[in-house]
Every structure is written in C-alpha cells, then in structure tokens.
C-alpha atoms as a PDB file:
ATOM      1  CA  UNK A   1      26.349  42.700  47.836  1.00  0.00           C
ATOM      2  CA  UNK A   2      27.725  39.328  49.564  1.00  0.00           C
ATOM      3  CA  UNK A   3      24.881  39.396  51.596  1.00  0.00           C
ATOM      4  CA  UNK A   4      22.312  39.343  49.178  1.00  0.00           C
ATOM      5  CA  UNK A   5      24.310  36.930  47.205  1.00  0.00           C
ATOM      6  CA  UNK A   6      24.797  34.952  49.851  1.00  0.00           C
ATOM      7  CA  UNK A   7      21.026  34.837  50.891  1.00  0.00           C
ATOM      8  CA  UNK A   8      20.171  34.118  47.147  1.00  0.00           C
ATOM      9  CA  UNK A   9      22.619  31.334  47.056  1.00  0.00           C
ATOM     10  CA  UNK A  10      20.723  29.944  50.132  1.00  0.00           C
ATOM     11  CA  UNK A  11      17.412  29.952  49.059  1.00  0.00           C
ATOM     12  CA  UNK A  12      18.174  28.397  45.845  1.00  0.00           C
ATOM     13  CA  UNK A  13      19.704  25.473  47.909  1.00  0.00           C
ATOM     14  CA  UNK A  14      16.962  24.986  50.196  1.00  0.00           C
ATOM     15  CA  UNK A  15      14.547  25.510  46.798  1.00  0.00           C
ATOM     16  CA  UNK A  16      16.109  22.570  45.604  1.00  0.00           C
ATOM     17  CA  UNK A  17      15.797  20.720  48.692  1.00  0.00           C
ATOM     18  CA  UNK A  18      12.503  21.749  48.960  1.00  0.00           C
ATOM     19  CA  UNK A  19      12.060  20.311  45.039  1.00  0.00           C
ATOM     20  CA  UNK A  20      13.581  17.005  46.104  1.00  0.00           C
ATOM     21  CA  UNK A  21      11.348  16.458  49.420  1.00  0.00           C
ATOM     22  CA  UNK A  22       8.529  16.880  47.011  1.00  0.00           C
ATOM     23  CA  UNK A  23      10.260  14.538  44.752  1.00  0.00           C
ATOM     24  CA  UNK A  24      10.708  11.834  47.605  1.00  0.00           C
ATOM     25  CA  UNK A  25       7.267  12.658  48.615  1.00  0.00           C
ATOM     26  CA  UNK A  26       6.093  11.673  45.118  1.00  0.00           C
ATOM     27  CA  UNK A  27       7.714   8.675  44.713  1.00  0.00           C
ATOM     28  CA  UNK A  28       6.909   7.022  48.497  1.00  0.00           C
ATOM     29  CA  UNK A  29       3.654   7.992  47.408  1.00  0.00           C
ATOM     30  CA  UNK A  30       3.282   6.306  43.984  1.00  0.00           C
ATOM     31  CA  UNK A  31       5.533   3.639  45.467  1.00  0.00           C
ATOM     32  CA  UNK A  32       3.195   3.171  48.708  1.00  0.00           C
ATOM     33  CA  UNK A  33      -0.010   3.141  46.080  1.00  0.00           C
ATOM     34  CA  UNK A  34       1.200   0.067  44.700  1.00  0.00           C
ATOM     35  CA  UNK A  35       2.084  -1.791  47.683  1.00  0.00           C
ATOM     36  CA  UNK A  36      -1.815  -0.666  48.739  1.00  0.00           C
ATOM     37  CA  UNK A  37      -2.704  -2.108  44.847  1.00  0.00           C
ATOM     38  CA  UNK A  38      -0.997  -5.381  45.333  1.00  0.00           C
ATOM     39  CA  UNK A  39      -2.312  -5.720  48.982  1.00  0.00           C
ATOM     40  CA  UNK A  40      -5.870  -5.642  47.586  1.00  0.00           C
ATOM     41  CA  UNK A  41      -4.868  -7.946  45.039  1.00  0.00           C
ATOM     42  CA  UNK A  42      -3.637 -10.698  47.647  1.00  0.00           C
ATOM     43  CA  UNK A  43      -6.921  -9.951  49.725  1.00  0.00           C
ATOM     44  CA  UNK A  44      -8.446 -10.707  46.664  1.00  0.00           C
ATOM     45  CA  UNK A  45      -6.847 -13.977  45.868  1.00  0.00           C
ATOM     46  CA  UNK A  46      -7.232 -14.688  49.462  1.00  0.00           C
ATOM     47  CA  UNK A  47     -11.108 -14.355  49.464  1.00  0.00           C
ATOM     48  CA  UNK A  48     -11.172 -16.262  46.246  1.00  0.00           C
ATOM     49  CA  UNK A  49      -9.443 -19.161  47.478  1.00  0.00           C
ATOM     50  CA  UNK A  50     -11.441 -18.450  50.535  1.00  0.00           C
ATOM     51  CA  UNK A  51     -14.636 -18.542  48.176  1.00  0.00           C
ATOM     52  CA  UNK A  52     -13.507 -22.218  46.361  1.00  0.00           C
ATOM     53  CA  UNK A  53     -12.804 -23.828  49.196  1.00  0.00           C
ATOM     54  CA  UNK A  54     -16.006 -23.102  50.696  1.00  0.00           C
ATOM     55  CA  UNK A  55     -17.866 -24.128  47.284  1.00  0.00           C
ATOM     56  CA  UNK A  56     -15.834 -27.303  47.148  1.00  0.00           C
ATOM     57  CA  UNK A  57     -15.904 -28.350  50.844  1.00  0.00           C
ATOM     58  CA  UNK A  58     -17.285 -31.682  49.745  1.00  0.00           C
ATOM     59  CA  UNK A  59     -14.500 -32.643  48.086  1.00  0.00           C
ATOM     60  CA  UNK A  60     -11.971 -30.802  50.804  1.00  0.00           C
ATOM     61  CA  UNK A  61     -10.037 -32.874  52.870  1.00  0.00           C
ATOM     62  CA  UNK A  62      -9.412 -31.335  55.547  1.00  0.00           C
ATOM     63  CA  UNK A  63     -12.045 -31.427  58.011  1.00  0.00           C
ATOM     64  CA  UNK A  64     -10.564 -28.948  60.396  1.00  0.00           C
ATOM     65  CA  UNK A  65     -12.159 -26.504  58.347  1.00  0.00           C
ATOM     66  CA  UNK A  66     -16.037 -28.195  58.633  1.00  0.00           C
ATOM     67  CA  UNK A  67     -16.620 -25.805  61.484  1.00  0.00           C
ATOM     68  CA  UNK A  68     -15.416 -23.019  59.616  1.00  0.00           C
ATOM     69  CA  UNK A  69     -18.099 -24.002  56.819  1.00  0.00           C
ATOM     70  CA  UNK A  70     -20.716 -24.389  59.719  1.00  0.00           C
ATOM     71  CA  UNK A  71     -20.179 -20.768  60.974  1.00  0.00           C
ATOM     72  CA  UNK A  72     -20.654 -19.214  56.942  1.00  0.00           C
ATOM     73  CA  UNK A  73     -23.660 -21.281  56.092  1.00  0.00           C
ATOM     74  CA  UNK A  74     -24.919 -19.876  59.675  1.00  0.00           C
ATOM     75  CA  UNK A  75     -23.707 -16.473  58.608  1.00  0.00           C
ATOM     76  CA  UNK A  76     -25.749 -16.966  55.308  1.00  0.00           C
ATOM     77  CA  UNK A  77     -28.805 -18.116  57.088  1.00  0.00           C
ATOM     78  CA  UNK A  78     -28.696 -15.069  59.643  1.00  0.00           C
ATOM     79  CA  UNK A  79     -28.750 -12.598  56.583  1.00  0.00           C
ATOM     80  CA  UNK A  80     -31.349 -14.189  54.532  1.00  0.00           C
ATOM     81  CA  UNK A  81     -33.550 -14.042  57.730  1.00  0.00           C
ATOM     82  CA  UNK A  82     -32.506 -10.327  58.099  1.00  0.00           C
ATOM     83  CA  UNK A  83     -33.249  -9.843  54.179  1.00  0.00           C
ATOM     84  CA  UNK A  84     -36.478 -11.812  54.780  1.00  0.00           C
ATOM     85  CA  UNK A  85     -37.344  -9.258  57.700  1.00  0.00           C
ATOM     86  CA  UNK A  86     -36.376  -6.647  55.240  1.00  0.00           C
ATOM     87  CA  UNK A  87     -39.293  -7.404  52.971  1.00  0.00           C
ATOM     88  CA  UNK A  88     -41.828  -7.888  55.558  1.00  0.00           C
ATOM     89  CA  UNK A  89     -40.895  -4.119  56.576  1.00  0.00           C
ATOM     90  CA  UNK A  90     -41.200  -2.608  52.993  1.00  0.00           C
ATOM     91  CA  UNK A  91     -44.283  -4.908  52.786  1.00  0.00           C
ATOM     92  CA  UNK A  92     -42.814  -7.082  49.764  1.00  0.00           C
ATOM     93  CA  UNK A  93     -41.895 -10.634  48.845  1.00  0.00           C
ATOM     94  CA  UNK A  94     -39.839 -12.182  46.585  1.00  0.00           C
ATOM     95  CA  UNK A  95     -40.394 -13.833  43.313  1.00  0.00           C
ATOM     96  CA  UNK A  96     -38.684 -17.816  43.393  1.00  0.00           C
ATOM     97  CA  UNK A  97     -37.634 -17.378  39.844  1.00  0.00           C
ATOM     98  CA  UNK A  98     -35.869 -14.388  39.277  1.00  0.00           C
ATOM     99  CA  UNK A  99     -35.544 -13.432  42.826  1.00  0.00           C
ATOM    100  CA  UNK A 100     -37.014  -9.785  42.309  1.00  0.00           C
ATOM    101  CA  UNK A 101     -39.015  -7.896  45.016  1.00  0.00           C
ATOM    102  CA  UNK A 102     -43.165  -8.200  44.126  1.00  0.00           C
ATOM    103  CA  UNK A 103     -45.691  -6.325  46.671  1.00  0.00           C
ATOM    104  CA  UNK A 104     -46.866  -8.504  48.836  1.00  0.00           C
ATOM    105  CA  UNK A 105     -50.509  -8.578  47.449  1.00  0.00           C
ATOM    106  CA  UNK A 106     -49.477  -9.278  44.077  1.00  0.00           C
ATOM    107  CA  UNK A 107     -50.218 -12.358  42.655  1.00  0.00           C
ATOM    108  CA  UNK A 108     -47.628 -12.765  39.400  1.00  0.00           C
ATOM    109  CA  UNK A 109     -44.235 -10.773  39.149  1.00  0.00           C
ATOM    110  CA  UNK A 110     -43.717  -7.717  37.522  1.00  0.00           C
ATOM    111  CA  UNK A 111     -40.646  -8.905  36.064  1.00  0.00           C
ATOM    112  CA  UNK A 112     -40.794 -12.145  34.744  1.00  0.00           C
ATOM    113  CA  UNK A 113     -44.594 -13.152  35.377  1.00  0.00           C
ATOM    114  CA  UNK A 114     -44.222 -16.117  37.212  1.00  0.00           C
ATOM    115  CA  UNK A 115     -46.928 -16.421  39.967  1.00  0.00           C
ATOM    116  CA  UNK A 116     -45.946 -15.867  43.256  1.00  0.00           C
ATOM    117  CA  UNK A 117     -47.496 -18.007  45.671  1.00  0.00           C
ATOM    118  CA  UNK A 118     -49.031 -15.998  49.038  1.00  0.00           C
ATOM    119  CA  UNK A 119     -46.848 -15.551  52.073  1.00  0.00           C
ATOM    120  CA  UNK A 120     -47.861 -17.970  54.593  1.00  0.00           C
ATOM    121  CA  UNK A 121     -48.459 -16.018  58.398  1.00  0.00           C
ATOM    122  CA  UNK A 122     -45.473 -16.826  60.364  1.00  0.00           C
ATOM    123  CA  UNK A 123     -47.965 -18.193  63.067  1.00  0.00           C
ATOM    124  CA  UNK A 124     -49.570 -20.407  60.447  1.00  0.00           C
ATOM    125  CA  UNK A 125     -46.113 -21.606  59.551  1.00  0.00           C
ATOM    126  CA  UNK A 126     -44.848 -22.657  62.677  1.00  0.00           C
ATOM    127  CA  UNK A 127     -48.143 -24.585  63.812  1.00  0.00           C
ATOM    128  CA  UNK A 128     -46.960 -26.691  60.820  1.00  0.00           C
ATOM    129  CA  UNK A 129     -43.919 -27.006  61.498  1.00  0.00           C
ATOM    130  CA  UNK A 130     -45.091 -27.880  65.281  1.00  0.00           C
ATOM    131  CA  UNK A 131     -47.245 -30.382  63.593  1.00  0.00           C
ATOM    132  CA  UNK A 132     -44.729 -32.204  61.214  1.00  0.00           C
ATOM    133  CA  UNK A 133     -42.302 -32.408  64.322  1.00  0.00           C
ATOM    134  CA  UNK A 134     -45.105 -34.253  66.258  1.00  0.00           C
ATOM    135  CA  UNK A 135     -45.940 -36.609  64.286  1.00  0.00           C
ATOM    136  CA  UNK A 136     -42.367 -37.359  62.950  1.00  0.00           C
ATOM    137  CA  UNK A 137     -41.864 -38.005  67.374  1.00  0.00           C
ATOM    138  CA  UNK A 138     -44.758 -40.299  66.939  1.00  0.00           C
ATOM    139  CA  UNK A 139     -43.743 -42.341  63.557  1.00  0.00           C
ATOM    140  CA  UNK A 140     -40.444 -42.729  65.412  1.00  0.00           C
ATOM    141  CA  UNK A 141     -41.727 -44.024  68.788  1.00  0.00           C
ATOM    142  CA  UNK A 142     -43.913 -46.311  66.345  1.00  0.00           C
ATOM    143  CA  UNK A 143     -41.124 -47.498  64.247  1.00  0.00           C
ATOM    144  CA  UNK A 144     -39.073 -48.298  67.973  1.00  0.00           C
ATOM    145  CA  UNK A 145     -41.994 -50.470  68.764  1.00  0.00           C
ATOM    146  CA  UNK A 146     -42.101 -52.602  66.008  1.00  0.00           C
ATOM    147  CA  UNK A 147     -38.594 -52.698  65.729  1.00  0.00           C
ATOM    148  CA  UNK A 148     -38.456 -54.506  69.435  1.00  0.00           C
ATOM    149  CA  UNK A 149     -41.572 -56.592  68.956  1.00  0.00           C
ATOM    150  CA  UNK A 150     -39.493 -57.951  65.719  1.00  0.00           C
ATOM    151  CA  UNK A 151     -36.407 -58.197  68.438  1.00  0.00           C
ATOM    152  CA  UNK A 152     -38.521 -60.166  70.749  1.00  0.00           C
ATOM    153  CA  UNK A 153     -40.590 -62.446  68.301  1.00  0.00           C
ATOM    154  CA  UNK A 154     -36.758 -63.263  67.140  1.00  0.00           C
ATOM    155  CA  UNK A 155     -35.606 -64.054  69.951  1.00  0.00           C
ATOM    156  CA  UNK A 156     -38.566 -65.946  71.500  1.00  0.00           C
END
C-alpha cells in the first residue's frame, strides 16, 4: 500500500506543478501581450510625431531633418508614379475631385460627375515638356543679354 500511496502522493505534486507552470505560462503570456500592446502604442506615437513633423517641416527648426523630408516626398512621388502605372494597366484614370478610378474612355465620373479631362499620351506629354524647357533655355539666354547690354550701356 506505501507504494501506491507513495506514487499517488507524487503525482499529485507534480499535478500541481504541472498547474503552476501553466499558471506562470499564463501570466508571462498576458504579461508579454501587454508589453507587445504598449510597444505598438509607442510605434504609434512615434509615427505620429513622425507624421507632424513632416506636415510642419516649414515651421521645424531643425534643418538636419530637410533631407529626411527630401527622401519621403521622393518616396511619395515614386508611389504615385507606381499608382499612376497601376491605372494605365487596369486601363483607368482618376477623377481630380473625388479621386475615384473612371475607365479611361469615360468622359464624366461615375461617382461624383465631374468631367474628367482625357489622358494626355505620355509621348505627347513629354514633347511639351521638351518644349517648355526650350524655350524657358531661350527666355533665359535672352534675359542674360539684356541684362549685360544694360551692364554695358551703364557703364559706358
């Protein structure tokens, strides 16, 4: 009889410590849940300082962080050229006023009616642009001129 006493008295102990682990296990658990909860939380804050300080940088005055600001307004460039890409693919553009997708052919939006102007080729647009950077070259080499004829009439 000792012996089965002896191995019922043993696994009620290691029952017990079996019951506890789980315990532990419970609470490092709930405990490491809210160390997880308040991390987000600080990431959080962090991206919305992150966020006002961008917004603001006008009025920032620390200028060490101007480069920073150069490499997001890149970053936001780079997507809206991806998203712009995006639409081309699924053969769509997108309405100026309430920024909803329209098929390309369309000629008002579906969602608030405002016209939508036609997409301009992209070999159209860069002749344009080709064009305004010419002659803004040539209005600039004119405006040098004048400016030293003026120097030289003053002088004479």
């Amino acid at each position: 009889m000792d012996f089965f006493n002896k191995f019922s008295e043993t696994i009620t102990n290691k029952s017990k410590d079996v019951a506890n682990k789980a315990k532990e296990i419970a609470e490092v658990t709930s405990l490491t849940g809210k160390i997880a909860t308040q991390e987000n939380l600080i990431e959080k804050y962090y991206k919305e300082i992150g966020r006002f300080v961008y917004e603001h940088r006008e009025e920032a005055c620390d200028n060490g962080l101007e480069e920073r600001f150069k490499l997001v307004d890149a970053a936001y460039e780079e997507i809206e050229r991806l998203k712009s890409e995006i639409r081309k693919i699924k053969g769509v553009k997108l309405c100026e006023s309430c920024k909803a997708e329209v098929p390309a052919e369309a000629a008002f939006c579906h969602k608030c009616g405002t016209a939508v102007p036609e997409e301009v080729p992209a070999e159209v647009e860069a002749e344009a642009v080709r064009d305004v950077t010419e002659a803004e070259t040539v209005d600039e080499e004119a405006v040098e001129q004048v400016v030293e004829e003026a120097v030289e009439e003053t002088v004479s």
